[in-house]
PDB file of N, CA and C in Angstrom:
ATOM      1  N   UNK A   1       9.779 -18.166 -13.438  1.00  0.00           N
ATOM      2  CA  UNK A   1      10.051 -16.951 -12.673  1.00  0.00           C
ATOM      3  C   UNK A   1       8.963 -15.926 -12.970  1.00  0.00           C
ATOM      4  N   UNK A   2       8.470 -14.995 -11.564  1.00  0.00           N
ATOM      5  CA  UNK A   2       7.363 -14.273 -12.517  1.00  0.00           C
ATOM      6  C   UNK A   2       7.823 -13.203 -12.295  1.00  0.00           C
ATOM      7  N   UNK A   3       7.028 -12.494 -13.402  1.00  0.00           N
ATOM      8  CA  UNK A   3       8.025 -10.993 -13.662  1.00  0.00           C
ATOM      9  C   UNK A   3       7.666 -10.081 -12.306  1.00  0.00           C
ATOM     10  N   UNK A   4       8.406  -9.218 -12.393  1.00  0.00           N
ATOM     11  CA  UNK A   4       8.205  -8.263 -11.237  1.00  0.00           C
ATOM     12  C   UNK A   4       7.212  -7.121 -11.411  1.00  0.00           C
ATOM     13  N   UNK A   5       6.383  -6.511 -10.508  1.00  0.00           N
ATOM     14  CA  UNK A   5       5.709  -5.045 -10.937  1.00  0.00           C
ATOM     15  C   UNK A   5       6.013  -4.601 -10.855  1.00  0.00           C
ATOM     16  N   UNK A   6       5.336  -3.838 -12.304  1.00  0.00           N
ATOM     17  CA  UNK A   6       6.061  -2.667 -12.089  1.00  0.00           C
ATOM     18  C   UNK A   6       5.784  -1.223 -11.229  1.00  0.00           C
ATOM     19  N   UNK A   7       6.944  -0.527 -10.628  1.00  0.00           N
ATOM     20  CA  UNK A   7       6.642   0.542  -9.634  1.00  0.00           C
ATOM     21  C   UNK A   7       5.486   1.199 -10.534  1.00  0.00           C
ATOM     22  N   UNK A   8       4.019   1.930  -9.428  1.00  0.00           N
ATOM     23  CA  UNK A   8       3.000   2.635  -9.943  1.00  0.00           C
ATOM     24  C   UNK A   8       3.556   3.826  -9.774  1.00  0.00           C
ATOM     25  N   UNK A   9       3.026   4.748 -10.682  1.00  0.00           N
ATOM     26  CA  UNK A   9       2.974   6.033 -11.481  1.00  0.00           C
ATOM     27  C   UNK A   9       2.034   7.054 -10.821  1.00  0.00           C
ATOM     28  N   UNK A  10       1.575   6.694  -9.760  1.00  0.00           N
ATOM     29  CA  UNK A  10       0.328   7.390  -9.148  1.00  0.00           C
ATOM     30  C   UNK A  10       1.277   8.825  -8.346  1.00  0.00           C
ATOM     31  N   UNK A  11       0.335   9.796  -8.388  1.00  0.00           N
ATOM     32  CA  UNK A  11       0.468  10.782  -7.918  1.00  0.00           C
ATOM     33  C   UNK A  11       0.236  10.839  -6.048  1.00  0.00           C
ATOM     34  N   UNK A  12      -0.456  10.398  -5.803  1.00  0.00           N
ATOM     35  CA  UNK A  12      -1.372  10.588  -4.595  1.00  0.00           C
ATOM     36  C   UNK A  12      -1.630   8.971  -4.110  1.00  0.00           C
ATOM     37  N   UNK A  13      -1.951   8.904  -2.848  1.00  0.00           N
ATOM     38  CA  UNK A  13      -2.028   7.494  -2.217  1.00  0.00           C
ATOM     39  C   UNK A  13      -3.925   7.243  -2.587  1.00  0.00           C
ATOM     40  N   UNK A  14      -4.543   8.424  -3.052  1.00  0.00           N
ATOM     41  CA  UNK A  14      -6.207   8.236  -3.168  1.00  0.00           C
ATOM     42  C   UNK A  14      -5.885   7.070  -4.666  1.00  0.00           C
ATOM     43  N   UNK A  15      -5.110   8.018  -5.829  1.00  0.00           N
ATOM     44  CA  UNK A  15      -4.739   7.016  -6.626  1.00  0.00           C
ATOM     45  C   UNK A  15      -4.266   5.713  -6.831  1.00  0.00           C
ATOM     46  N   UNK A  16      -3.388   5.681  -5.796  1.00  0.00           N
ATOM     47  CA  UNK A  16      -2.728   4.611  -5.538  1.00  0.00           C
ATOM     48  C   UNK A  16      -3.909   3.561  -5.062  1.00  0.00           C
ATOM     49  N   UNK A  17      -5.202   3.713  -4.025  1.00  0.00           N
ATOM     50  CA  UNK A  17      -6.039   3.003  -3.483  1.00  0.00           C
ATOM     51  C   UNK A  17      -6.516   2.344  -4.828  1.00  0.00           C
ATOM     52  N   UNK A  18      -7.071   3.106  -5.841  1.00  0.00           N
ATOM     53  CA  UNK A  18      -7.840   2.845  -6.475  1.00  0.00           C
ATOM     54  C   UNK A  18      -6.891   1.632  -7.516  1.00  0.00           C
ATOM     55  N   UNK A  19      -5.787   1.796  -7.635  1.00  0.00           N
ATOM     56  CA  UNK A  19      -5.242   1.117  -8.681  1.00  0.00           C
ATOM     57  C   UNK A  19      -5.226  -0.499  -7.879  1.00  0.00           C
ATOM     58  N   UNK A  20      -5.119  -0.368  -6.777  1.00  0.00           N
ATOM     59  CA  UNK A  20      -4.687  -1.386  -5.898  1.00  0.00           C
ATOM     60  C   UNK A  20      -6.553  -1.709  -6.170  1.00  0.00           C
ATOM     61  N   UNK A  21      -7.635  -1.330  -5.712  1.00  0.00           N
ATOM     62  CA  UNK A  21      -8.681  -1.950  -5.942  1.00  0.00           C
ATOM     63  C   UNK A  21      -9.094  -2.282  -7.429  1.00  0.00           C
ATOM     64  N   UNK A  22      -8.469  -2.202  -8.540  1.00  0.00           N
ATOM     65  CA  UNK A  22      -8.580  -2.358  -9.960  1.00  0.00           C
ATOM     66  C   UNK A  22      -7.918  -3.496  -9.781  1.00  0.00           C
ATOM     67  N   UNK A  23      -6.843  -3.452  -9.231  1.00  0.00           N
ATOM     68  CA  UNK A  23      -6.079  -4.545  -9.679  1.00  0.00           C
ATOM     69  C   UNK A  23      -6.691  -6.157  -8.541  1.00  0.00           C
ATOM     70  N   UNK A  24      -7.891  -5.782  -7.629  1.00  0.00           N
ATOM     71  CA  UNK A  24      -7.976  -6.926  -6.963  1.00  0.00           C
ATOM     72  C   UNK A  24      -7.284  -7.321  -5.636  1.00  0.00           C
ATOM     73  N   UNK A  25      -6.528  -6.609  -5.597  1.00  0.00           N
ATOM     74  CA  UNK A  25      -5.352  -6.677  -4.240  1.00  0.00           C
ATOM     75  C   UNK A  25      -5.881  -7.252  -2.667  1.00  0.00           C
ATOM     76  N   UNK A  26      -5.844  -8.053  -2.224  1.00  0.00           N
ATOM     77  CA  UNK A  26      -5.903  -8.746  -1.353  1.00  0.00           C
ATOM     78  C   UNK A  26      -5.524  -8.326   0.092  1.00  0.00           C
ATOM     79  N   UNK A  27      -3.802  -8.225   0.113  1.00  0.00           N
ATOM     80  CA  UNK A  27      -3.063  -8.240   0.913  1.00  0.00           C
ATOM     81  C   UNK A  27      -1.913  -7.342   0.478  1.00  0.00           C
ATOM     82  N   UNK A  28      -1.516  -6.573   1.586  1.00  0.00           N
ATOM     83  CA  UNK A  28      -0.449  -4.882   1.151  1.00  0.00           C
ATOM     84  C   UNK A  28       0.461  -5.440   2.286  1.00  0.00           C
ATOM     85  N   UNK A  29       2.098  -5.461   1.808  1.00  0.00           N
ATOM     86  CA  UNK A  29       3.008  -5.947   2.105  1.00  0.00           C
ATOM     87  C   UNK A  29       4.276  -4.205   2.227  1.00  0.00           C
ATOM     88  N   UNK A  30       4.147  -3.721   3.909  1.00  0.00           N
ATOM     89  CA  UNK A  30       4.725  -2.693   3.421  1.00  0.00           C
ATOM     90  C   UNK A  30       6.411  -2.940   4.182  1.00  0.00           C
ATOM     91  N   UNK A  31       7.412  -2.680   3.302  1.00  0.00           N
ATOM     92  CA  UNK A  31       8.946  -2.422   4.522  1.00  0.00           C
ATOM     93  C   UNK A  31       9.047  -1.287   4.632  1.00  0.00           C
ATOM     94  N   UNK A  32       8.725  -0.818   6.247  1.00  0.00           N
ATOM     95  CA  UNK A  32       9.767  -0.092   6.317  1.00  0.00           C
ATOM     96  C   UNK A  32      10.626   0.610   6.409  1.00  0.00           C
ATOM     97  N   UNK A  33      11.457  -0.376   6.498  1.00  0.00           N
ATOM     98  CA  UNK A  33      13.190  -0.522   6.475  1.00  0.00           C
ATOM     99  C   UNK A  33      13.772  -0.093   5.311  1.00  0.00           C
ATOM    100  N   UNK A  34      13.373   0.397   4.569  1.00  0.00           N
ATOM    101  CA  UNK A  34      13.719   0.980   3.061  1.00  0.00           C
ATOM    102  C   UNK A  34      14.759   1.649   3.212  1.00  0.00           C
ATOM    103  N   UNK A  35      15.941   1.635   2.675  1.00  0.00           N
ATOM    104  CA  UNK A  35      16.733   3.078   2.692  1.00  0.00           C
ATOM    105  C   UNK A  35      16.403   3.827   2.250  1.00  0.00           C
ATOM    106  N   UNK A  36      16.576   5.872   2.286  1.00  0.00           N
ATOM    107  CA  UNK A  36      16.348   6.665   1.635  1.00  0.00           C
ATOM    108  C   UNK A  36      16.678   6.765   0.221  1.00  0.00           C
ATOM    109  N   UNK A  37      17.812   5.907  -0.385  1.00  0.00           N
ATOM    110  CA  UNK A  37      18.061   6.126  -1.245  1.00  0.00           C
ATOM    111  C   UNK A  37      17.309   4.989  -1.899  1.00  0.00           C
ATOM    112  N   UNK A  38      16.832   4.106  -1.690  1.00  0.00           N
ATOM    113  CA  UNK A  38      15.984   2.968  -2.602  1.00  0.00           C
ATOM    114  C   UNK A  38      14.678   3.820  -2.602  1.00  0.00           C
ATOM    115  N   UNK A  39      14.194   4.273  -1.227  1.00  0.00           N
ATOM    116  CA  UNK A  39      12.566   5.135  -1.422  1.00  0.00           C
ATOM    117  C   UNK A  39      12.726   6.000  -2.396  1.00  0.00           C
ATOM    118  N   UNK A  40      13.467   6.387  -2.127  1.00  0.00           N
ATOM    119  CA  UNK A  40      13.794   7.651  -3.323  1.00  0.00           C
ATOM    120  C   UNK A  40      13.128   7.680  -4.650  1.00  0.00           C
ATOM    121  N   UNK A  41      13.548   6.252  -5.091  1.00  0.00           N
ATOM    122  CA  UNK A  41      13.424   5.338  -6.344  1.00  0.00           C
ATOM    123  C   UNK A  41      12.093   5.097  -6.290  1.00  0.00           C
ATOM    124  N   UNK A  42      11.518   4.713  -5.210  1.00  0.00           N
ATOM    125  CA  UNK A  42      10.023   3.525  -5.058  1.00  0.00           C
ATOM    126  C   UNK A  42       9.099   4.818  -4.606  1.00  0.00           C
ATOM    127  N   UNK A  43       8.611   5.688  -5.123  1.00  0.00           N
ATOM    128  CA  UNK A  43       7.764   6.512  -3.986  1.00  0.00           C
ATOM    129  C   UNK A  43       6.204   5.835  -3.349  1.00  0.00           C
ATOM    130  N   UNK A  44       6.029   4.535  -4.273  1.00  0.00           N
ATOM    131  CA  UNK A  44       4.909   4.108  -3.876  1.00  0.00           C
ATOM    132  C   UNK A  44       4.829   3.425  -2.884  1.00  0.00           C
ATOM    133  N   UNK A  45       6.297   3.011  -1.863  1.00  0.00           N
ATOM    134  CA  UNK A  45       6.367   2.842  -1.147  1.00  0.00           C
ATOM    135  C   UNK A  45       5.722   4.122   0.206  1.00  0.00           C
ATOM    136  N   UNK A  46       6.355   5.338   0.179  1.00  0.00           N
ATOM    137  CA  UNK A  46       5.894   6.178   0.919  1.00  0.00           C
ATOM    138  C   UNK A  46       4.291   6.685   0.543  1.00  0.00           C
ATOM    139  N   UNK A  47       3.644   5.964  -0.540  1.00  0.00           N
ATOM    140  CA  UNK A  47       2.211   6.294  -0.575  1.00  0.00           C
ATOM    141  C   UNK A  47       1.661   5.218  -0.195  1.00  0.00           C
ATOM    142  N   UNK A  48       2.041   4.337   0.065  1.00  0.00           N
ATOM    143  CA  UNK A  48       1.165   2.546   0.932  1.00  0.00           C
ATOM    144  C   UNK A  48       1.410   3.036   1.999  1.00  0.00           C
ATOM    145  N   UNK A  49       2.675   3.729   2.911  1.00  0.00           N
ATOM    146  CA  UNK A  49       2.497   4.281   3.874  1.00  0.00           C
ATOM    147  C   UNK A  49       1.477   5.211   4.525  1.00  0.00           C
ATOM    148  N   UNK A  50       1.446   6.209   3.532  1.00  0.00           N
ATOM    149  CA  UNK A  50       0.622   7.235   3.915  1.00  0.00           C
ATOM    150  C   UNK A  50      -0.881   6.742   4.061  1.00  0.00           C
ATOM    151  N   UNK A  51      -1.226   5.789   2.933  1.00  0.00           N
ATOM    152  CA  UNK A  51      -2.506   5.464   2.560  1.00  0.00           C
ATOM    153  C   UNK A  51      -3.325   4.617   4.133  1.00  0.00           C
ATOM    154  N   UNK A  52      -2.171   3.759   4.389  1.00  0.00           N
ATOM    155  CA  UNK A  52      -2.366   2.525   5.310  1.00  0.00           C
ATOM    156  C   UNK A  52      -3.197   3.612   6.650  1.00  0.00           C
ATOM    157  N   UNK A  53      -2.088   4.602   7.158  1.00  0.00           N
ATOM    158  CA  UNK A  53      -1.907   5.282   7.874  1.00  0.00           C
ATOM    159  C   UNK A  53      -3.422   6.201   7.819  1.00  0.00           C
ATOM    160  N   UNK A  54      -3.668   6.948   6.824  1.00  0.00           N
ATOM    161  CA  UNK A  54      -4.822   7.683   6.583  1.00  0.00           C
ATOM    162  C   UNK A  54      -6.509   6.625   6.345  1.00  0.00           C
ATOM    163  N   UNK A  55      -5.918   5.874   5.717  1.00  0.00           N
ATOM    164  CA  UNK A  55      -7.304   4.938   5.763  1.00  0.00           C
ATOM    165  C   UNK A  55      -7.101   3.151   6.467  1.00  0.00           C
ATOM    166  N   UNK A  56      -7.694   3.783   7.962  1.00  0.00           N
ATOM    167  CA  UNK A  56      -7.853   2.228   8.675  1.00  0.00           C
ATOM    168  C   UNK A  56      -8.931   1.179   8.184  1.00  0.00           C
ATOM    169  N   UNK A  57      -9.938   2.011   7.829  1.00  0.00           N
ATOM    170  CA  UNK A  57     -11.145   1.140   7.114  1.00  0.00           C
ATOM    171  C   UNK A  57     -10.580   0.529   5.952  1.00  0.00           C
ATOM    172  N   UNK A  58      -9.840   0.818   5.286  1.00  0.00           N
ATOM    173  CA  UNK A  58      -9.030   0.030   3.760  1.00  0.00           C
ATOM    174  C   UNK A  58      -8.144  -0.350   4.165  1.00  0.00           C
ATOM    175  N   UNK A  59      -7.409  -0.348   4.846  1.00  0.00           N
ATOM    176  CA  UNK A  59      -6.145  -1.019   5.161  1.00  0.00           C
ATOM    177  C   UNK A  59      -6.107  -1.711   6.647  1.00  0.00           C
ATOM    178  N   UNK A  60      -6.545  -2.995   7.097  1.00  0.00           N
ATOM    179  CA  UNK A  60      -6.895  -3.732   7.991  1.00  0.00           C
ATOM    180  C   UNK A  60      -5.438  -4.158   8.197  1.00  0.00           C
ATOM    181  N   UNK A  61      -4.956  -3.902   9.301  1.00  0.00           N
ATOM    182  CA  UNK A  61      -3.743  -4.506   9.984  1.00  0.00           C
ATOM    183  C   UNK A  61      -3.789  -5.872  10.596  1.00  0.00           C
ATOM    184  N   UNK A  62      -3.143  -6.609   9.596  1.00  0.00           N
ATOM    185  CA  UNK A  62      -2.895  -8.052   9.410  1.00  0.00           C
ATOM    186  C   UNK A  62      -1.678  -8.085  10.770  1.00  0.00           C
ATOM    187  N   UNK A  63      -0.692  -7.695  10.521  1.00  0.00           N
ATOM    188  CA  UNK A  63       0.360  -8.291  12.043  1.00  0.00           C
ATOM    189  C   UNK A  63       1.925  -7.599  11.277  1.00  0.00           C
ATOM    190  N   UNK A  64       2.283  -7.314  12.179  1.00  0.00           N
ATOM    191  CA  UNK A  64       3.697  -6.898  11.813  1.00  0.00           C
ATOM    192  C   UNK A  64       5.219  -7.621  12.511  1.00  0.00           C
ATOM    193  N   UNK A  65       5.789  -7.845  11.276  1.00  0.00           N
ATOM    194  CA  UNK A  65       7.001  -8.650  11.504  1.00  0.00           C
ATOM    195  C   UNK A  65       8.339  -8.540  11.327  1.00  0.00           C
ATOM    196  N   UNK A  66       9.383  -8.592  12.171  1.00  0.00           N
ATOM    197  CA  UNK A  66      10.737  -8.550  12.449  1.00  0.00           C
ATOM    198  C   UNK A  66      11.293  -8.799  10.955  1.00  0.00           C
ATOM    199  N   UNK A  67      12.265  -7.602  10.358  1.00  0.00           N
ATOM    200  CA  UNK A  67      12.891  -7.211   9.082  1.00  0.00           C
ATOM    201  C   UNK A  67      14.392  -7.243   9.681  1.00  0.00           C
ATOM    202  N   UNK A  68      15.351  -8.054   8.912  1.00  0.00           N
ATOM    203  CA  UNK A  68      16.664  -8.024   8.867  1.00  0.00           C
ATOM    204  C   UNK A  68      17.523  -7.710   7.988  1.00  0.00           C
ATOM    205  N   UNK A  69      17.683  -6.133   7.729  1.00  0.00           N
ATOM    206  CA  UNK A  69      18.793  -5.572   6.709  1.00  0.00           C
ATOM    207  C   UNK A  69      19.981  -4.684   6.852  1.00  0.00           C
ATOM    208  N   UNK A  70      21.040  -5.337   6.534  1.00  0.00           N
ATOM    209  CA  UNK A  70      22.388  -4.528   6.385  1.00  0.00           C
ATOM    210  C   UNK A  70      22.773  -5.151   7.995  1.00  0.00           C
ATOM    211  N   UNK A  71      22.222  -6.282   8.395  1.00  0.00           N
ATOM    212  CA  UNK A  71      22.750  -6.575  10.165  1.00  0.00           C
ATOM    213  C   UNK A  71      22.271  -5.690  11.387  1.00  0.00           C
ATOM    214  N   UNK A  72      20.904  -5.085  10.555  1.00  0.00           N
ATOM    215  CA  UNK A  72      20.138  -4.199  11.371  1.00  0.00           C
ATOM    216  C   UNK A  72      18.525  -5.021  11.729  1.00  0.00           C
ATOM    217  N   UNK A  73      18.360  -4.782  12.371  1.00  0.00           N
ATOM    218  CA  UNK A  73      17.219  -6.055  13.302  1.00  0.00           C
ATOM    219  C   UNK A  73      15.895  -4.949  13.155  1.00  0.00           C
ATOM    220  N   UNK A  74      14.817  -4.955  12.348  1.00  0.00           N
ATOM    221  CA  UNK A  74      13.701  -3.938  13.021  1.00  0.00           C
ATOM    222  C   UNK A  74      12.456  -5.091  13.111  1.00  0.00           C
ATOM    223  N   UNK A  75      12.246  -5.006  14.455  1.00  0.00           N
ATOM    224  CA  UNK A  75      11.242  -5.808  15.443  1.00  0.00           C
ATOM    225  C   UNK A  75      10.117  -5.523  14.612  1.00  0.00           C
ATOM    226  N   UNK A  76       9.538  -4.373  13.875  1.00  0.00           N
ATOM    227  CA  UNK A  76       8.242  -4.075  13.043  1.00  0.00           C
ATOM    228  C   UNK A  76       8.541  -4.057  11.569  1.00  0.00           C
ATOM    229  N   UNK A  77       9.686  -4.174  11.083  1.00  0.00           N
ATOM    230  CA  UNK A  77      10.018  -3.523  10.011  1.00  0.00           C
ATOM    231  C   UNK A  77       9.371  -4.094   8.799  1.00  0.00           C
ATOM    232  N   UNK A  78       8.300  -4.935   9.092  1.00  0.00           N
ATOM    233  CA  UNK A  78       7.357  -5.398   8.038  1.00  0.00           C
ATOM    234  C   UNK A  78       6.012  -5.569   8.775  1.00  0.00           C
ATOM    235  N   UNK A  79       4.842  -4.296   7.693  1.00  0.00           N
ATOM    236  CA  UNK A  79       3.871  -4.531   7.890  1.00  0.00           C
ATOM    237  C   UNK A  79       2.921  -4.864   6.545  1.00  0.00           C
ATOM    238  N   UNK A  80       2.006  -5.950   7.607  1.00  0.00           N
ATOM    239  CA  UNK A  80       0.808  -6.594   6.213  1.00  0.00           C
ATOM    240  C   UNK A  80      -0.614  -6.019   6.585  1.00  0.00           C
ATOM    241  N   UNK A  81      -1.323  -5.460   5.543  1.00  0.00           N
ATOM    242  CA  UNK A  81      -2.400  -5.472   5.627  1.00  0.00           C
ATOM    243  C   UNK A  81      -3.601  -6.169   4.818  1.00  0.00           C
ATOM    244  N   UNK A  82      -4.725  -6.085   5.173  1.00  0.00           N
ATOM    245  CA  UNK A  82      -5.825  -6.664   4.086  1.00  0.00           C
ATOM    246  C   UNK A  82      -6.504  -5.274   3.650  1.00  0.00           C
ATOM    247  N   UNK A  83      -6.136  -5.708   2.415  1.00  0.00           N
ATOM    248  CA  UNK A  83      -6.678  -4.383   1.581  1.00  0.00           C
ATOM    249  C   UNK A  83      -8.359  -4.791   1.147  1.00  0.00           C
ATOM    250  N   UNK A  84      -9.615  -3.643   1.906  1.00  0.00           N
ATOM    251  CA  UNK A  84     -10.663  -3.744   1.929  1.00  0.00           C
ATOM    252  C   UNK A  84     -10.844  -2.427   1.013  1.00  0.00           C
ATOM    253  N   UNK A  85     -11.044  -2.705  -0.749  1.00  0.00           N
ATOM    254  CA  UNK A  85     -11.215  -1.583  -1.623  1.00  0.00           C
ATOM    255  C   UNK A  85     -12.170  -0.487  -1.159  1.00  0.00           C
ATOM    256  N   UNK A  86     -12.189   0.659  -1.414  1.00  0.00           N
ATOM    257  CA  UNK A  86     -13.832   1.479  -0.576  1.00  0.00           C
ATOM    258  C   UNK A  86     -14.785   1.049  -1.472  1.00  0.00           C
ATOM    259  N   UNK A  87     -15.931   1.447  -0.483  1.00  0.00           N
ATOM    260  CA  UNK A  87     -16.989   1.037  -1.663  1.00  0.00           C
ATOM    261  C   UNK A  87     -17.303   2.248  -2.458  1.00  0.00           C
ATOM    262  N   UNK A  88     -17.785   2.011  -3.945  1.00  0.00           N
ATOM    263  CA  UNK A  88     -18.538   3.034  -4.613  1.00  0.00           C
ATOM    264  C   UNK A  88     -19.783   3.205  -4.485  1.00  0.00           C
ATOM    265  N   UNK A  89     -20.471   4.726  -3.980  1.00  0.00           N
ATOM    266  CA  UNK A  89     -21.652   4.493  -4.423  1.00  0.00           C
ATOM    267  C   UNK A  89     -22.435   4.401  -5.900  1.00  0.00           C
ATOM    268  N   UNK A  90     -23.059   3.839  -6.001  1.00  0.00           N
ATOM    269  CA  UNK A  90     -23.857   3.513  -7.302  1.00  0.00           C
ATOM    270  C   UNK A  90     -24.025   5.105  -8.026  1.00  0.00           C
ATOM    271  N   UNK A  91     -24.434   5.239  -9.265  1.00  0.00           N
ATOM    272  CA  UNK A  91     -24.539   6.437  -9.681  1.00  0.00           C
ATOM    273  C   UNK A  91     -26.090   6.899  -9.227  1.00  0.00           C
ATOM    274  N   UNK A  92     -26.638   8.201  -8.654  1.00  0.00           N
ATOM    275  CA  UNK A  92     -27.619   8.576  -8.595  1.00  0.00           C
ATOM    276  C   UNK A  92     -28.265   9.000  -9.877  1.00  0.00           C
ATOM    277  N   UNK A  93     -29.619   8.987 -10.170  1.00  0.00           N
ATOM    278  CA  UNK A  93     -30.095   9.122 -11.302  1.00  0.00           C
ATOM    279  C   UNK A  93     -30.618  10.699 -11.131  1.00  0.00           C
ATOM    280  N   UNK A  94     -30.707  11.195 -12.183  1.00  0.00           N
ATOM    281  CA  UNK A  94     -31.584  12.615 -12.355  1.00  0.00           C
ATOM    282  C   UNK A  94     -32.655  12.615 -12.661  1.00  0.00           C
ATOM    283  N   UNK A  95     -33.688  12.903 -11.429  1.00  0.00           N
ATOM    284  CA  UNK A  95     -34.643  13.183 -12.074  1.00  0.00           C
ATOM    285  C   UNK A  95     -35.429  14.363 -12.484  1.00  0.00           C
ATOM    286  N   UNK A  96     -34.867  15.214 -12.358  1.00  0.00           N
ATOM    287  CA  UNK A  96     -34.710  16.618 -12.852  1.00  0.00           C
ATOM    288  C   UNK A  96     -34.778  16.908 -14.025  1.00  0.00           C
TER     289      UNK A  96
END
């Protein structure tokens, strides 16, 4: 069984990018169908939102798929993306 992650600690979805490009991340798996009271709990859920939403260049929309919870049907209620980390630029040197 593999363990679960744990919810990130990030303040901001800029943070959140970066942890997700530390960590290698591939593919961003968002529901949602969340209740308010589970988001509540998960806020990094509403920052993969925001992030996806604010950066199209990092977050490549893979396809979105039909979510079934509580006997409630949402036709989108799962979206995937391919997470494309930003690039860094290199450090500039001083020549000053």
């Amino acid at each position: 069984q593999m363990p679960r992650p744990q919810a990130p600690r990030e303040e901001d979805s800029t943070q959140l990018v970066q942890v997700l490009a530390k960590a290698k991340v591939g593919l961003v798996v968002i529901d949602t169908t969340l209740p308010a009271k589970r988001r509540a709990k998960m806020p990094h859920h509403t920052l993969l939102e925001q992030a996806a939403a604010a950066e199209p260049d990092v977050f490549e929309p893979v396809g979105l798929y039909p979510m079934l919870r509580a006997d409630k049907r949402s036709e989108n209620g799962i979206r995937v993306y391919r997470f494309h980390p930003p690039t860094v630029p290199p450090p500039t040197e001083d020549k000053g």
